[in-house]
N, C-alpha and C. Protein backbone atom coordinates (compact mmCIF):
# COMPACT_ATOMS: atom_id res chain seq x y z
N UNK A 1 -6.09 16.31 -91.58
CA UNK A 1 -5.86 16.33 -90.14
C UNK A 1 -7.14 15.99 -89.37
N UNK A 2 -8.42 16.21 -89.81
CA UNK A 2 -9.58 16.21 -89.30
C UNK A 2 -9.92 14.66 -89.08
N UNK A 3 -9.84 14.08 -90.18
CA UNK A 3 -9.95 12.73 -90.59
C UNK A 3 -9.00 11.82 -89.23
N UNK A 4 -7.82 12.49 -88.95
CA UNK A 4 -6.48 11.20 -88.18
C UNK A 4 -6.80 11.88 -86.59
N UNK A 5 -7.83 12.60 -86.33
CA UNK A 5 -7.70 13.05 -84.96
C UNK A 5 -7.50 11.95 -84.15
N UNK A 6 -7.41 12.02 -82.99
CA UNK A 6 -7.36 11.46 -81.37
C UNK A 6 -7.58 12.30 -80.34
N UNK A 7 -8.05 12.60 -79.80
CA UNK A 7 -8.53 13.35 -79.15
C UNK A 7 -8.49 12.13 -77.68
N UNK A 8 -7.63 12.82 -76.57
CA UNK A 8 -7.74 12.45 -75.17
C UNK A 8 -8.97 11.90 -74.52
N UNK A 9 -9.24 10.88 -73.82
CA UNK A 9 -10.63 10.62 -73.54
C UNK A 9 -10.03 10.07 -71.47
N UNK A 10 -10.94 9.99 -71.50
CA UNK A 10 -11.22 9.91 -69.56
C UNK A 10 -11.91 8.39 -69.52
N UNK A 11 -10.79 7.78 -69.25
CA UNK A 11 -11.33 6.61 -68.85
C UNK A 11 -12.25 6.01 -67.84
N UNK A 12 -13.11 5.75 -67.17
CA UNK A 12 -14.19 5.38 -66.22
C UNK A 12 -13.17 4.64 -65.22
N UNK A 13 -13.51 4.94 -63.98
CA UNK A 13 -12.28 4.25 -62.98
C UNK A 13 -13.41 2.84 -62.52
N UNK A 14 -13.73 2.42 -63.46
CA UNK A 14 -14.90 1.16 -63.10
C UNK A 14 -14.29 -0.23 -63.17
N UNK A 15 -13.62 -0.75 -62.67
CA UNK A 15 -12.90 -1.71 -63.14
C UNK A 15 -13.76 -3.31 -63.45
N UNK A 16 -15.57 -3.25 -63.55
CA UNK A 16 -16.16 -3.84 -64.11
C UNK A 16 -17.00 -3.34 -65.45
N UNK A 17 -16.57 -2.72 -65.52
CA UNK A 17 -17.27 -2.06 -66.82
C UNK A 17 -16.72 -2.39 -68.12
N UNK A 18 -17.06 -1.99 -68.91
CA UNK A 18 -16.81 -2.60 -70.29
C UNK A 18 -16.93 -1.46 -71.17
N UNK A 19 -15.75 -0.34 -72.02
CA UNK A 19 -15.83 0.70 -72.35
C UNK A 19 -15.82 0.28 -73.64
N UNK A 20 -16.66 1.42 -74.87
CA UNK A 20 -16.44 0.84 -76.08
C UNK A 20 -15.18 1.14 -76.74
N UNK A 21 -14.99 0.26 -77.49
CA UNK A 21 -13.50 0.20 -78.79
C UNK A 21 -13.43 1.42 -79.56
N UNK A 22 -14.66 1.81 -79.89
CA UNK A 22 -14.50 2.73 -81.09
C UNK A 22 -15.74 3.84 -80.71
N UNK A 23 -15.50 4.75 -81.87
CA UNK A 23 -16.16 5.96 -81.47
C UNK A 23 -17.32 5.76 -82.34
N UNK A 24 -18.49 5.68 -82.30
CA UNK A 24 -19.49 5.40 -83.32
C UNK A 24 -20.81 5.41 -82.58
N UNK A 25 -21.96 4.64 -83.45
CA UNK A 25 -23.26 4.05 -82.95
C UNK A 25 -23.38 2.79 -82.72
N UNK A 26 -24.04 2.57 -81.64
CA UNK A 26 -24.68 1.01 -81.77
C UNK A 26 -25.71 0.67 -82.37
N UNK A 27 -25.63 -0.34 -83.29
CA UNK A 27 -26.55 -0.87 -83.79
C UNK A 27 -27.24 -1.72 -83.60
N UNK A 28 -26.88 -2.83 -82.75
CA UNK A 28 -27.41 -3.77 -82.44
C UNK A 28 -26.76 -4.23 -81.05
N UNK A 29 -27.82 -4.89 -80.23
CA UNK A 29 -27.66 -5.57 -79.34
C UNK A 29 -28.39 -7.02 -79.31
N UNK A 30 -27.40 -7.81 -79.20
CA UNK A 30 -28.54 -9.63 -79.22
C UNK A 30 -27.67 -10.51 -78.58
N UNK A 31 -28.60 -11.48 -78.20
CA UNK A 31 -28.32 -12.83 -77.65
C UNK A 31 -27.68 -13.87 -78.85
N UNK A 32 -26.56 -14.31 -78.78
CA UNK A 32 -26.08 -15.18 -79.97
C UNK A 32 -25.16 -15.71 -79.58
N UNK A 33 -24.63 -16.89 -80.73
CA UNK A 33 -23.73 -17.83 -80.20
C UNK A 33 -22.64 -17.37 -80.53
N UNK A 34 -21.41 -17.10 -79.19
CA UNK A 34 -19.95 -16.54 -79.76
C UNK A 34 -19.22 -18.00 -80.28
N UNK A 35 -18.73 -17.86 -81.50
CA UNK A 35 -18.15 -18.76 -81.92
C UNK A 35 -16.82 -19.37 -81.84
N UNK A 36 -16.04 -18.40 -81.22
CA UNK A 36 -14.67 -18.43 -80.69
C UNK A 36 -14.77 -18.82 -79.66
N UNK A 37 -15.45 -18.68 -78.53
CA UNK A 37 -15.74 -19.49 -77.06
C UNK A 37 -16.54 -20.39 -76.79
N UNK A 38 -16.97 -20.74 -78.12
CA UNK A 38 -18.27 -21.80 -78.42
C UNK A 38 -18.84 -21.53 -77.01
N UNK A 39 -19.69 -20.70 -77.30
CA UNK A 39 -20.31 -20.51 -75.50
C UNK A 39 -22.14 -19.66 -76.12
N UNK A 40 -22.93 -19.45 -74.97
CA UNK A 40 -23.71 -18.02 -75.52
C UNK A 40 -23.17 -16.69 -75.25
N UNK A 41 -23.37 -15.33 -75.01
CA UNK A 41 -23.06 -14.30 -75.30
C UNK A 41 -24.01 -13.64 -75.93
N UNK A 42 -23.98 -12.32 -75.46
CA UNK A 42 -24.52 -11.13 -75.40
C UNK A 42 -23.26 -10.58 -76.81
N UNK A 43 -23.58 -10.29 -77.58
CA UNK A 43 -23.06 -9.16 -78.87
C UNK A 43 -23.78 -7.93 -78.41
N UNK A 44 -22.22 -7.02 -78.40
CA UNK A 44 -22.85 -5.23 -78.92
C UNK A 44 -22.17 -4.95 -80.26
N UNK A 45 -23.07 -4.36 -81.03
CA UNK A 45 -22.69 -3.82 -82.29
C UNK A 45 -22.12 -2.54 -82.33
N UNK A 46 -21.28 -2.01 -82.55
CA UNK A 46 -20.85 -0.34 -82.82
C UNK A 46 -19.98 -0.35 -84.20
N UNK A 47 -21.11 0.67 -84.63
CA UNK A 47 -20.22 1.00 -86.46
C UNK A 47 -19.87 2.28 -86.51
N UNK A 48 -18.48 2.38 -86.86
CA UNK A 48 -17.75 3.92 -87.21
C UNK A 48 -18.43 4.24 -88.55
N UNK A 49 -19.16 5.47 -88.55
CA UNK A 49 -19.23 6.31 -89.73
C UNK A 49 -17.69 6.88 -90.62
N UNK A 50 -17.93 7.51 -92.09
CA UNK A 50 -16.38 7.38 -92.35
C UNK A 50 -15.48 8.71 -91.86
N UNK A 51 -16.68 9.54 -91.17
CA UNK A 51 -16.03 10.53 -90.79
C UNK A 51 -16.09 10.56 -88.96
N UNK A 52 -15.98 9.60 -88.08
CA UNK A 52 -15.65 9.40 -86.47
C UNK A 52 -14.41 9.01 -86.50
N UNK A 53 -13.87 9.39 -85.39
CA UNK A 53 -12.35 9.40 -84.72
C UNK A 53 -12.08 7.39 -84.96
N UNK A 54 -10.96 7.33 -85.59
CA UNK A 54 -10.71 6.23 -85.72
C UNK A 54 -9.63 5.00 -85.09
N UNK A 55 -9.88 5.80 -83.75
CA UNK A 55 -9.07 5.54 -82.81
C UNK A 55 -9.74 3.98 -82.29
N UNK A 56 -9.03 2.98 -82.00
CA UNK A 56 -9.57 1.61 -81.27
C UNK A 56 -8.88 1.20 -80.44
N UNK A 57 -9.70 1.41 -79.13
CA UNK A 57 -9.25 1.27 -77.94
C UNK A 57 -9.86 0.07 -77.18
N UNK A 58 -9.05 -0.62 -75.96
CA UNK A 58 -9.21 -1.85 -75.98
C UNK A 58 -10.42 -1.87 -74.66
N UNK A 59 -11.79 -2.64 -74.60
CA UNK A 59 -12.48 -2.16 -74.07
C UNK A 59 -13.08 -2.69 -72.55
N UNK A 60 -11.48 -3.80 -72.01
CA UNK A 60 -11.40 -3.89 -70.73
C UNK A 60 -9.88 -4.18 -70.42
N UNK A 61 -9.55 -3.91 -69.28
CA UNK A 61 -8.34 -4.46 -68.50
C UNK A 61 -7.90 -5.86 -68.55
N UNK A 62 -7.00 -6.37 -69.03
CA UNK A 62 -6.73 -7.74 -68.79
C UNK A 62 -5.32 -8.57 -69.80
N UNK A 63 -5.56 -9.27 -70.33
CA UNK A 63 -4.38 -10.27 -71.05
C UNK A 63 -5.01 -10.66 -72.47
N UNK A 64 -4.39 -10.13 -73.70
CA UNK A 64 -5.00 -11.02 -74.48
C UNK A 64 -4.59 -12.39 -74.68
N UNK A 65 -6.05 -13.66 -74.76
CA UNK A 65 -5.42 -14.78 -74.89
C UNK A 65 -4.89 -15.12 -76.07
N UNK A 66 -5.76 -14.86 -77.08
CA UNK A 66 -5.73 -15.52 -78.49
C UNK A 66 -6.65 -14.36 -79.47
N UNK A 67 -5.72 -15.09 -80.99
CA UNK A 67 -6.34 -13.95 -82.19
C UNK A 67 -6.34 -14.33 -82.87
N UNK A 68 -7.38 -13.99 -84.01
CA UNK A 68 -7.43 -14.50 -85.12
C UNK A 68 -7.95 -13.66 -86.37
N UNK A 69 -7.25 -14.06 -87.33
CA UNK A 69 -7.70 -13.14 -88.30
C UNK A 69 -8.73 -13.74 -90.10
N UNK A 70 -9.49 -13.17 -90.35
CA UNK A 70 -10.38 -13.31 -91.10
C UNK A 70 -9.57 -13.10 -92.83
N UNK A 71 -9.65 -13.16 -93.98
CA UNK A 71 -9.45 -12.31 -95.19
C UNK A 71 -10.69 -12.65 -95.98
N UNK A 72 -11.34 -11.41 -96.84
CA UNK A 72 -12.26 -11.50 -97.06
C UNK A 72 -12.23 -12.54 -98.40
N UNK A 73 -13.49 -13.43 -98.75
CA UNK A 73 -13.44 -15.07 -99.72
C UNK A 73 -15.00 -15.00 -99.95
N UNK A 74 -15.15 -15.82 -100.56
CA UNK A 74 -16.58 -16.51 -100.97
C UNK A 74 -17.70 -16.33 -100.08
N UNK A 75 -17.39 -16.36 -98.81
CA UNK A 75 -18.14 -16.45 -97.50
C UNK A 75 -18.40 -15.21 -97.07
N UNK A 76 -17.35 -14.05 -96.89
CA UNK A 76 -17.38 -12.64 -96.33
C UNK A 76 -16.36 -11.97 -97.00
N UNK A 77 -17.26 -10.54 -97.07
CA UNK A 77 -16.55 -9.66 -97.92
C UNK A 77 -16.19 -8.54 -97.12
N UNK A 78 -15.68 -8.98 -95.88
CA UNK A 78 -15.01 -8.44 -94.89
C UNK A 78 -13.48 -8.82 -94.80
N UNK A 79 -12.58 -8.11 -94.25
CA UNK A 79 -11.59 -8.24 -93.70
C UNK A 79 -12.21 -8.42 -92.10
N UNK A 80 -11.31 -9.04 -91.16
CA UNK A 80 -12.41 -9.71 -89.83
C UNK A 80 -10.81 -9.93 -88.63
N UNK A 81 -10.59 -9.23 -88.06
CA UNK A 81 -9.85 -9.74 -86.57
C UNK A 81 -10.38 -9.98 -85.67
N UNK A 82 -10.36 -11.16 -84.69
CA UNK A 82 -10.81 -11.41 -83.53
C UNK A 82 -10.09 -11.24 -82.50
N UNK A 83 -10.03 -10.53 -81.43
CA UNK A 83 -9.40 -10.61 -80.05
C UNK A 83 -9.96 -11.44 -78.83
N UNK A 84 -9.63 -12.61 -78.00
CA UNK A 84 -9.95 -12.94 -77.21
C UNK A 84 -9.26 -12.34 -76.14
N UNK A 85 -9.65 -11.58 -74.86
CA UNK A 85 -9.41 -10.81 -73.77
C UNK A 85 -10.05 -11.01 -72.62
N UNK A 86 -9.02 -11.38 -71.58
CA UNK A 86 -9.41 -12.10 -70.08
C UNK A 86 -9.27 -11.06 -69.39
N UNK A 87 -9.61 -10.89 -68.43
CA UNK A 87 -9.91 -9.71 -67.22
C UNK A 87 -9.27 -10.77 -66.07
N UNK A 88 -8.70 -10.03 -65.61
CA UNK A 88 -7.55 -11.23 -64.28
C UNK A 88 -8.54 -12.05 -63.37
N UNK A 89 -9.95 -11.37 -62.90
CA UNK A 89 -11.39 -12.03 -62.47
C UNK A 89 -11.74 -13.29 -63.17
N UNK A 90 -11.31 -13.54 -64.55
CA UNK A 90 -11.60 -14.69 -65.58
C UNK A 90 -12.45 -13.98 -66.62
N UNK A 91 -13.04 -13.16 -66.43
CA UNK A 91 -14.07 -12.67 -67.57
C UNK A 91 -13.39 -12.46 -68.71
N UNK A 92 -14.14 -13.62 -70.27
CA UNK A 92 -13.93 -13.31 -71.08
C UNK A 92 -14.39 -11.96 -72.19
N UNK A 93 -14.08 -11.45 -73.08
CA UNK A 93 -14.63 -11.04 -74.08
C UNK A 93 -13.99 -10.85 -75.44
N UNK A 94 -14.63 -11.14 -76.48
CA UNK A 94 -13.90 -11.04 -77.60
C UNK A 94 -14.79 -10.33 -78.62
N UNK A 95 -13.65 -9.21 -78.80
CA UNK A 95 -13.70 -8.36 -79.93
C UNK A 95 -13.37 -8.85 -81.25
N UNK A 96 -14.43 -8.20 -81.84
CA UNK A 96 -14.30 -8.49 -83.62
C UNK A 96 -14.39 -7.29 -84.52
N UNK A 97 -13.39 -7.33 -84.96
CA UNK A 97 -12.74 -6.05 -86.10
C UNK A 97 -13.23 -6.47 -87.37
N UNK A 98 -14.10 -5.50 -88.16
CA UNK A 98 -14.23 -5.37 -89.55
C UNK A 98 -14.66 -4.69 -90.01
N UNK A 99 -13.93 -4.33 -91.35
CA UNK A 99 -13.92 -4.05 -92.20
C UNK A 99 -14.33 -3.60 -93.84
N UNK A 100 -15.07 -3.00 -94.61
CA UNK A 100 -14.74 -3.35 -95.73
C UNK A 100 -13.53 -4.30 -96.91
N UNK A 101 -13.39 -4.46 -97.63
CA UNK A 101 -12.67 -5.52 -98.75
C UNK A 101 -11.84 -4.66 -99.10
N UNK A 102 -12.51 -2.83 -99.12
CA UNK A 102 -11.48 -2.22 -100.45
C UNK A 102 -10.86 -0.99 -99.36
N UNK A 103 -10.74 -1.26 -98.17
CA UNK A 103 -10.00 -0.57 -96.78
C UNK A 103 -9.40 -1.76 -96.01
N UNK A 104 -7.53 -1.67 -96.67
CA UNK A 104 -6.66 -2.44 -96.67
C UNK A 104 -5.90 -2.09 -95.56
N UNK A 105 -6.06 -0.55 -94.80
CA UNK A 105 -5.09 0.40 -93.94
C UNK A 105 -5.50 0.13 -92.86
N UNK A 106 -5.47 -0.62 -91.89
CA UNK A 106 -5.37 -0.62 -90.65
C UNK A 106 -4.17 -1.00 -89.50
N UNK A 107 -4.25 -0.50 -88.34
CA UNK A 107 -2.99 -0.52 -87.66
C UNK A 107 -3.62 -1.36 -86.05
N UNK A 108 -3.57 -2.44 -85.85
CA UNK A 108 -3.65 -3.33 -84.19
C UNK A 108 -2.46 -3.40 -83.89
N UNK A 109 -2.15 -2.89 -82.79
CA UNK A 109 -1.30 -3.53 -82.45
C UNK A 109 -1.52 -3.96 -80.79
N UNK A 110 -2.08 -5.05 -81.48
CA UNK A 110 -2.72 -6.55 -79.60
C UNK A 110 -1.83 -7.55 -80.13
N UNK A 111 -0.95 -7.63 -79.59
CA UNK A 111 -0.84 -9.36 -79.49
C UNK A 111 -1.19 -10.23 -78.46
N UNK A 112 -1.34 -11.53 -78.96
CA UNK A 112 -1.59 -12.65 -78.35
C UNK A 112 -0.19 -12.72 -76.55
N UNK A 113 -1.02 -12.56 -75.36
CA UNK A 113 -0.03 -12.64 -74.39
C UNK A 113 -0.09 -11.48 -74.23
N UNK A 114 -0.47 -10.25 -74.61
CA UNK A 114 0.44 -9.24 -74.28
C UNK A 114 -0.80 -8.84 -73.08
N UNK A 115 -0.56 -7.86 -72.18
CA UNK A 115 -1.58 -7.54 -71.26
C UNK A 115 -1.80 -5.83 -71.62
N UNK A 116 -3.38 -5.66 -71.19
CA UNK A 116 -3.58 -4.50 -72.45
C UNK A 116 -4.53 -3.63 -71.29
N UNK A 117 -4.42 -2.26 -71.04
CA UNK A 117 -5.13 -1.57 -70.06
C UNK A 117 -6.53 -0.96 -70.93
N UNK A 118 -7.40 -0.83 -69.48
CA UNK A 118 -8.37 -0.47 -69.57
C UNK A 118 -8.67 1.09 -70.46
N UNK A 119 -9.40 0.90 -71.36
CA UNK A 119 -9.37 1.93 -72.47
C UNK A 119 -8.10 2.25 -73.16
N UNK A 120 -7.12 1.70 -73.03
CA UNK A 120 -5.71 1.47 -73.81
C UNK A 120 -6.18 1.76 -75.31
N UNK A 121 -5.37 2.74 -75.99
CA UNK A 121 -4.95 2.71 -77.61
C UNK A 121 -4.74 1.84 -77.83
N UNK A 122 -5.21 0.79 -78.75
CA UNK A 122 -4.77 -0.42 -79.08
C UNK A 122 -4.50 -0.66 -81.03
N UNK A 123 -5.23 0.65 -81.61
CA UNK A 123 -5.17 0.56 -82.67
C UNK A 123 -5.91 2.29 -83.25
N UNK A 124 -5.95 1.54 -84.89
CA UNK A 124 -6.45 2.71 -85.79
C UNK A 124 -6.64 2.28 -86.84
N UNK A 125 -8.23 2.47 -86.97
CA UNK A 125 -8.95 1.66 -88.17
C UNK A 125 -9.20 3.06 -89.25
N UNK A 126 -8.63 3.47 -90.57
CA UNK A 126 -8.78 3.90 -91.16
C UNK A 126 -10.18 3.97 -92.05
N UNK A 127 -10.78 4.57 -92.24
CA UNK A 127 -12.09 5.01 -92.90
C UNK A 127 -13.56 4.18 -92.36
N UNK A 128 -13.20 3.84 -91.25
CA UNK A 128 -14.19 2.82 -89.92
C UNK A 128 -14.50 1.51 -90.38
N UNK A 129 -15.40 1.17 -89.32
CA UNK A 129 -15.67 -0.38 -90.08
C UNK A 129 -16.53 -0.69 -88.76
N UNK A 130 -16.72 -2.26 -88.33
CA UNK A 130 -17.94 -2.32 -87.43
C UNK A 130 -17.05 -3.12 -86.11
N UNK A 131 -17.58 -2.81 -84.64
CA UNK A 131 -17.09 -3.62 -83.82
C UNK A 131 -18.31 -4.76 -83.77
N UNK A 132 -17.92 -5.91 -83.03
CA UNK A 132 -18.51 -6.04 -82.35
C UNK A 132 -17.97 -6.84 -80.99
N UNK A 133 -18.69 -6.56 -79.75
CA UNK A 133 -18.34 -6.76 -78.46
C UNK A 133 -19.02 -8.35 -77.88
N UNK A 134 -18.59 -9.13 -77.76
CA UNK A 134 -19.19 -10.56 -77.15
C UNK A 134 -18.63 -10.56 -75.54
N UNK A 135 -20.12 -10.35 -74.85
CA UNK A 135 -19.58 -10.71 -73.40
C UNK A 135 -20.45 -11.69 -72.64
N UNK A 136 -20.46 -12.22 -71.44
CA UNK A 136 -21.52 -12.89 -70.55
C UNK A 136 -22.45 -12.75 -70.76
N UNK A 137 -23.35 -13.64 -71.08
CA UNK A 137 -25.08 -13.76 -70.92
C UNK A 137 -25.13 -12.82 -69.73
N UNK A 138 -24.76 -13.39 -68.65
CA UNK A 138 -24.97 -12.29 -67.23
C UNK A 138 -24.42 -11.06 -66.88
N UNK A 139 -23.84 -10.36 -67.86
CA UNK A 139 -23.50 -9.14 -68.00
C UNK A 139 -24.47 -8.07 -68.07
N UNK A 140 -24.72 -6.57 -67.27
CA UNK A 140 -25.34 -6.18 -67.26
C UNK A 140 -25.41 -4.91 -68.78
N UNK A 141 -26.42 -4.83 -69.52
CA UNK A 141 -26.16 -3.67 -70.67
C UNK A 141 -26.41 -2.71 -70.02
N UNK A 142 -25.49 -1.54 -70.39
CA UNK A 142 -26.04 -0.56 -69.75
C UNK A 142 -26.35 0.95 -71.05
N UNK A 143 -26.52 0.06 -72.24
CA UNK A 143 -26.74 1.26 -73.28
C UNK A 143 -27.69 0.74 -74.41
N UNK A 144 -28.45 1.06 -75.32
CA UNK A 144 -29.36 0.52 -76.04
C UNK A 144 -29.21 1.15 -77.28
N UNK A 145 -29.67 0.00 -78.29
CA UNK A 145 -29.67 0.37 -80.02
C UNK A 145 -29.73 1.86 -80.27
N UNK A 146 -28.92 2.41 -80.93
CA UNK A 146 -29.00 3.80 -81.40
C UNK A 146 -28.29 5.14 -81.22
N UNK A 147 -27.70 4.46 -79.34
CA UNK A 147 -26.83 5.37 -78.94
C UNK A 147 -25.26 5.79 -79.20
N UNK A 148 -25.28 7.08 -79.25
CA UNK A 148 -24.03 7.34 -79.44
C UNK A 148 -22.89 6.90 -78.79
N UNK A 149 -22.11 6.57 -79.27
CA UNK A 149 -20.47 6.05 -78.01
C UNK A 149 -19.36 6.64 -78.68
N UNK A 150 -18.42 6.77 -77.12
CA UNK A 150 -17.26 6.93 -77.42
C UNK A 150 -16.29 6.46 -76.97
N UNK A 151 -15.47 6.42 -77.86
CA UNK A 151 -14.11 5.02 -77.50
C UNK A 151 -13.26 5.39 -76.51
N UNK A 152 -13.25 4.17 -75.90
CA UNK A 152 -12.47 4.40 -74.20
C UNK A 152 -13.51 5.39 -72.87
N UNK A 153 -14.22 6.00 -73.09
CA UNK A 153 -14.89 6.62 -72.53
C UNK A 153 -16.79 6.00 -71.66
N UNK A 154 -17.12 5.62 -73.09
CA UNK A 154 -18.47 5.38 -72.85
C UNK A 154 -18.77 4.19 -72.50
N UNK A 155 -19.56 3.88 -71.22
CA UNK A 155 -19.64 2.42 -70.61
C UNK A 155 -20.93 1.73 -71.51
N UNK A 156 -20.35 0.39 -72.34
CA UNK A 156 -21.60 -0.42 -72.92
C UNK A 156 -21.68 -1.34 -72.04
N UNK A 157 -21.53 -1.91 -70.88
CA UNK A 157 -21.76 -2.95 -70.00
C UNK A 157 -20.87 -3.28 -68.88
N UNK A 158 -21.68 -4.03 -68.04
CA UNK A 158 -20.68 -4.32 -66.16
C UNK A 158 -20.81 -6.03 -66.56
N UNK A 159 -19.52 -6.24 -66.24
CA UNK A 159 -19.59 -7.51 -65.72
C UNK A 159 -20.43 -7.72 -63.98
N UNK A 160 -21.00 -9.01 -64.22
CA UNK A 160 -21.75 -8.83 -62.67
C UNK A 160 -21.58 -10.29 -62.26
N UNK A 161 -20.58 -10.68 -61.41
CA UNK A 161 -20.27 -11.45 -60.43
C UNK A 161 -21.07 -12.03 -59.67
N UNK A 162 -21.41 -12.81 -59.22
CA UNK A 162 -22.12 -13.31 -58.14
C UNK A 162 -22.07 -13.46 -56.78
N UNK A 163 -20.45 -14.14 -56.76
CA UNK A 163 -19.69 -14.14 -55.16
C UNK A 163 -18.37 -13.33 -55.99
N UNK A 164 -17.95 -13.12 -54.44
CA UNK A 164 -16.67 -11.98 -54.98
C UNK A 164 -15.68 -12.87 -54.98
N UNK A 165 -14.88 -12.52 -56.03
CA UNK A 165 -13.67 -13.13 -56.62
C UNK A 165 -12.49 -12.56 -55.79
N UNK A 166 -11.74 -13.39 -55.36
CA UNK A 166 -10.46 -13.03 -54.53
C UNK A 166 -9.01 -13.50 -55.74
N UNK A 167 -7.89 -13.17 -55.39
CA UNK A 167 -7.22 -13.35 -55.62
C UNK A 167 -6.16 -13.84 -55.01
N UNK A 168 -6.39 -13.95 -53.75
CA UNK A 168 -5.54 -13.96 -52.48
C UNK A 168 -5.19 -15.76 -51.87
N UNK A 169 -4.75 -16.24 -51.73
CA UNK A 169 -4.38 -17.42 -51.40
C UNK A 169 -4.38 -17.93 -50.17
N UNK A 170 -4.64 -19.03 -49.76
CA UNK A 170 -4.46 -19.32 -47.87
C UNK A 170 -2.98 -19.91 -47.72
């Protein structure tokens, strides 16, 4: 029972913020090329230990566009899902799910199209595995290598706009 908790979390009423997926540490933060948006991007790293809540929650408001999935081969000895996720503003970000090879049990349920709320249950990764978060070069971090997080709860970054985005039409 200890192991399958969920435990209720308080979502941030920030509707630029960027909450993490999973309950864990960050490990890394860097500048790199996202390869799914062929673009640059900011990566946050967060790895579940095998004993953190293995709850994965989705870590902004918006639509997923597109997904893709990895099986581990010659190249990676990961199992690997990608989520691409738009924020109605346009802001992309895409999440990457993985895994170990010999932790076969996991449960997403994102599909492609579907529209997914801010800190939303979106899944449950059995015995953890690693996120990682790809957002805007111009995104602000607001947490650094080492710190603790928690899923749906803890803010790893603001999107930061320049001119304000309307939605409204003439």
């Amino acid at each position: 029972m200890f192991l399958l908790r969920d435990p209720v979390r308080s979502v941030p009423a920030l509707p630029l913020a960027i909450v993490s997926p999973i309950h864990g540490i960050v490990t890394d933060i860097s500048d790199v090329e996202d390869a799914r948006l062929s673009r640059s991007a900011k990566r946050i790293r967060v790895k579940m230990s095998f004993n953190d809540i293995y709850s994965l929650r989705s870590p902004i408001e918006g639509k997923v566009i597109e997904q893709w999935s990895l099986r581990p081969g010659k190249s990676s000895q990961r199992y690997q899902f990608d989520y691409w996720i738009q924020t109605d503003e346009g802001d992309d970000v895409v999440m990457t799910v993985s895994f170990r090879r010999y932790v076969k049990n996991c449960r997403i349920y994102l599909q492609s199209g579907e529209r997914i709320g801010h800190g939303q249950r979106c899944g449950f990764l059995y015995f953890g595995g690693i996120v990682d978060i790809y957002v805007p070069t111009n995104s602000r971090i607001d947490i650094q290598s080492g710190n603790e997080v928690d899923a749906g709860s803890s803010i790893l970054a603001h999107f930061v706009h320049t001119r304000a985005v309307s939605t409204i039409t003439d």
